[in-house]
Protein backbone atom coordinates (compact mmCIF):
# COMPACT_ATOMS: atom_id res chain seq x y z
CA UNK A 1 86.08 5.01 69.88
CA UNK A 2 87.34 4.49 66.73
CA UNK A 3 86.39 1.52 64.62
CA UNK A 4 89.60 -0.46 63.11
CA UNK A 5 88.89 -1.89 59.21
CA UNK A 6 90.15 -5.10 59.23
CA UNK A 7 88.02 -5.68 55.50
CA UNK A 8 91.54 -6.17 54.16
CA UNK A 9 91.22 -2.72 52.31
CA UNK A 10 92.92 -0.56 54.97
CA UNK A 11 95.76 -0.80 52.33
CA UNK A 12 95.72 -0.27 48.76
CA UNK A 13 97.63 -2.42 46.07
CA UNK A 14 99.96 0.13 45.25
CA UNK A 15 100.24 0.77 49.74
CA UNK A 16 100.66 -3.15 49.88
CA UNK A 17 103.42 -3.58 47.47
CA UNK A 18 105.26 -0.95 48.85
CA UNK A 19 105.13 -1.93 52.68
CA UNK A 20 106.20 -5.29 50.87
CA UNK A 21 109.31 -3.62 49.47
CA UNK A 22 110.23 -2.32 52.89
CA UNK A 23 108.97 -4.43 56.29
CA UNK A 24 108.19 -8.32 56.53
CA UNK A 25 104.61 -9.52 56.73
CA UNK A 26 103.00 -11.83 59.09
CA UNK A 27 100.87 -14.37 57.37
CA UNK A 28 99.23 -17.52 58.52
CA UNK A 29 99.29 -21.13 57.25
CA UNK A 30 97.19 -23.59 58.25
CA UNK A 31 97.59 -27.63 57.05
CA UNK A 32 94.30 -28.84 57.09
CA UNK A 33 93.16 -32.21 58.41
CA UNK A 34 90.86 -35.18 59.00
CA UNK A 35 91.55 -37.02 62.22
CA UNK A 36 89.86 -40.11 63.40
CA UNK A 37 88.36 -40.57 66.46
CA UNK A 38 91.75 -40.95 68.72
CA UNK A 39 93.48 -37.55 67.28
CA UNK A 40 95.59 -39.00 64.64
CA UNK A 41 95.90 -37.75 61.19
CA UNK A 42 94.14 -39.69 58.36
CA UNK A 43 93.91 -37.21 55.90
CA UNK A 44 95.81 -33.80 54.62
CA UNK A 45 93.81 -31.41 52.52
CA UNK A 46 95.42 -29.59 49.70
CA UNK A 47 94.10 -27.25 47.20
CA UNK A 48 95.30 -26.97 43.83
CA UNK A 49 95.60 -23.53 42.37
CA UNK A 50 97.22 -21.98 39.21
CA UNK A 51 99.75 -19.29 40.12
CA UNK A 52 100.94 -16.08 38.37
CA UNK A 53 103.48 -17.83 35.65
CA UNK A 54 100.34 -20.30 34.08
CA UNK A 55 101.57 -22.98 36.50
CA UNK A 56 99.36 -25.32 38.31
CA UNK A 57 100.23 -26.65 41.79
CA UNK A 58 99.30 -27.89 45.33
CA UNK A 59 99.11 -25.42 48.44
CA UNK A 60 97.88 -24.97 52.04
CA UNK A 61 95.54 -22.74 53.27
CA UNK A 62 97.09 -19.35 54.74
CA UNK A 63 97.36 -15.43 53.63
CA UNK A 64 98.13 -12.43 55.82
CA UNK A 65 96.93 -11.23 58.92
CA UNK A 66 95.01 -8.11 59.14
CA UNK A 67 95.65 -5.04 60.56
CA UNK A 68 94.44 -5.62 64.68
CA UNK A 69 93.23 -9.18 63.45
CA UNK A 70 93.70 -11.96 65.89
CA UNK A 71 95.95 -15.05 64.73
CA UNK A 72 93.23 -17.32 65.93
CA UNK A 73 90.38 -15.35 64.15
CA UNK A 74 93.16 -14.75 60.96
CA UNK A 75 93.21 -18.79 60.67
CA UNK A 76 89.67 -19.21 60.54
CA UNK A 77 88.92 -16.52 58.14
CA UNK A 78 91.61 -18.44 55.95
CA UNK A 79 90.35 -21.93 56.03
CA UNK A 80 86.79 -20.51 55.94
CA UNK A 81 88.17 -18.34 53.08
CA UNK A 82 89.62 -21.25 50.86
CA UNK A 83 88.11 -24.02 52.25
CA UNK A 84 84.47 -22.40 52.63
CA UNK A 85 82.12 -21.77 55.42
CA UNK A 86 81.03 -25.00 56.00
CA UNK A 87 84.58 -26.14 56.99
CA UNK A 88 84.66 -25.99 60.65
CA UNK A 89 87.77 -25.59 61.60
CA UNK A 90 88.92 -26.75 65.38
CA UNK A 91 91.24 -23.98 66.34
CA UNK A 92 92.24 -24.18 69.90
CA UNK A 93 91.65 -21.64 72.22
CA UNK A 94 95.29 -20.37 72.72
CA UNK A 95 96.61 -21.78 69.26
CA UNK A 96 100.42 -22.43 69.20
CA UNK A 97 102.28 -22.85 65.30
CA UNK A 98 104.00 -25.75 64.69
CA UNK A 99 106.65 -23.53 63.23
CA UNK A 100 107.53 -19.76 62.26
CA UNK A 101 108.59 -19.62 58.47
CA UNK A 102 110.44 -16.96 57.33
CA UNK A 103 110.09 -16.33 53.52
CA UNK A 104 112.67 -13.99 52.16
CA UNK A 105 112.31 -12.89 48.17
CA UNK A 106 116.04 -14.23 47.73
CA UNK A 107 116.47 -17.98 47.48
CA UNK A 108 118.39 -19.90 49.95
CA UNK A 109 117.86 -17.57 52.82
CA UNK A 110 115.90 -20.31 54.40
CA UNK A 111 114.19 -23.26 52.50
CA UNK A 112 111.07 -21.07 51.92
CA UNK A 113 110.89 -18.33 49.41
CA UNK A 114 108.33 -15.95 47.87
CA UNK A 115 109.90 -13.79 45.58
CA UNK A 116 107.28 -10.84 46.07
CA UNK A 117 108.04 -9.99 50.10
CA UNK A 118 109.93 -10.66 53.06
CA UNK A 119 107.28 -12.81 54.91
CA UNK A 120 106.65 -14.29 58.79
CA UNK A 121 104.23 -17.32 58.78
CA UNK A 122 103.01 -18.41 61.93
CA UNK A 123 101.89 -22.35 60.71
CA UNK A 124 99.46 -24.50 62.28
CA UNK A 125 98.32 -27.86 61.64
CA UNK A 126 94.28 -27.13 61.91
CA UNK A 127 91.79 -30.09 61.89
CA UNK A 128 88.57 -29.61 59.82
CA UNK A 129 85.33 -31.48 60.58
CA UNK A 130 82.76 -30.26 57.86
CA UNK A 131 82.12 -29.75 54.53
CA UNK A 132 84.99 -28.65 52.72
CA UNK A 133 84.47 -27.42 49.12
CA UNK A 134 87.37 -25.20 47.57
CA UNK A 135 86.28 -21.15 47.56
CA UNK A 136 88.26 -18.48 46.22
CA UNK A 137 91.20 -18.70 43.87
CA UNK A 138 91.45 -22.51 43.92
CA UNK A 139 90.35 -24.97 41.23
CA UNK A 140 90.54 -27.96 43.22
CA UNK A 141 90.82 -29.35 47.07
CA UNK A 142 91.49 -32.88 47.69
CA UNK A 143 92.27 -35.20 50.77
CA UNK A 144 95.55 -37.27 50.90
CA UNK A 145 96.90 -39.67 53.24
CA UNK A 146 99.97 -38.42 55.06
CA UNK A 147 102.07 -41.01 53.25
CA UNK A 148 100.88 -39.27 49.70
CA UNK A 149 101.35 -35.70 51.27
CA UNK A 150 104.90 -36.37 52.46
CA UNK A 151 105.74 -37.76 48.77
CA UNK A 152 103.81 -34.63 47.19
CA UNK A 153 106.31 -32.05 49.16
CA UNK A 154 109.49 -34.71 48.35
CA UNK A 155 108.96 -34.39 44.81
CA UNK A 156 108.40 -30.50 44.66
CA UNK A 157 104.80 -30.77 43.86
CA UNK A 158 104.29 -27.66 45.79
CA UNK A 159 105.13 -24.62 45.14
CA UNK A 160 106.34 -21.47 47.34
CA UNK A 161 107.84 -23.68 49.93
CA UNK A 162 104.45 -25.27 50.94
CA UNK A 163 105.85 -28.92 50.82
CA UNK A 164 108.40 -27.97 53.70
CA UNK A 165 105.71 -26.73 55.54
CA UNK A 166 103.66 -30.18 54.88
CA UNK A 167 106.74 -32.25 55.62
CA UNK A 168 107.34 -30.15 59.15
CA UNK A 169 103.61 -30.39 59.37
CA UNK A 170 103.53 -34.40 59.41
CA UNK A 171 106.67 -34.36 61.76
CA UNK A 172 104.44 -32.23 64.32
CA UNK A 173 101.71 -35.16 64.25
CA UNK A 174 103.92 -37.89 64.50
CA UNK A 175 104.29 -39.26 61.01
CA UNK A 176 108.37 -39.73 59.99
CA UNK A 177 108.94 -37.64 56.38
């Protein structure tokens, strides 16, 4: 049998931008949470992270799926990935997104955008019981109410399209945006 690398390397850069040039990618977001003891949302985690122009803004968790990588163990990787190991992420058995996003690198396609790729995010709303501390790439993770989430993605405090995803996050749970 043959093993599969699902390291993330089974592609190079150059192999990556390419296929981006050519096919859409599935990613996965996840909009972490704190719930209290009843299931409801108290708290929205969201890391802060400088992107490729010098600019600094506020983001979920998410990145692509791997080649024969399960969505379920694609979501933990991510919030294990940027929200480190100690995390714990709940992810259901048989997770279902709270909605499919589909980024195109033109603008008004749909109301999300990346302009590197043609994109498919599968987005879930993924509660978090440990210790959280941000890993990776980001500078910063804090916890906001869902009130000061849903006026962080109103006034465009996030880029790449992750305050629709919030907004249609907080919607899922309940909370009017």
């Amino acid at each position: 049998m043959t093993e599969v690398d699902t390291t993330g390397a089974w592609l190079s850069r150059e192999d990556l931008d390419n296929a981006r040039d050519r096919l859409p990618i599935l990613y996965v977001h996840a909009i972490p949470v704190r719930v209290d003891d009843r299931g409801v949302v108290t708290h929205v985690g969201l890391l802060l992270r400088a992107d490729s122009d010098g600019g600094i803004g506020q983001e979920v968790v998410g990145g692509r799926v791997l080649y024969h990588e399960r969505i379920r163990d694609a979501l933990v990787r991510h919030v294990e990935s940027d929200l480190g190991p100690m995390a714990l992420p709940r992810i259901p058995l048989s997770p279902q997104p709270f909605t499919v996003a589909e980024f195109f690198p033109t603008p008004g396609v749909t109301p999300f955008h990346d302009p590197r790729q043609h994109a498919v995010s599968l987005a879930f709303v993924v509660a978090v019981t440990g210790d959280c501390r941000p890993q990776q790439d980001a500078l910063d993770l804090s916890w906001v109410t869902p009130e000061e989430a849903a006026s962080l993605a109103v006034r465009g405090e996030m880029p790449g399209s992750h305050g629709v995803l919030v907004r249609q996050a907080l919607a899922h749970v309940g909370f009017p945006v």
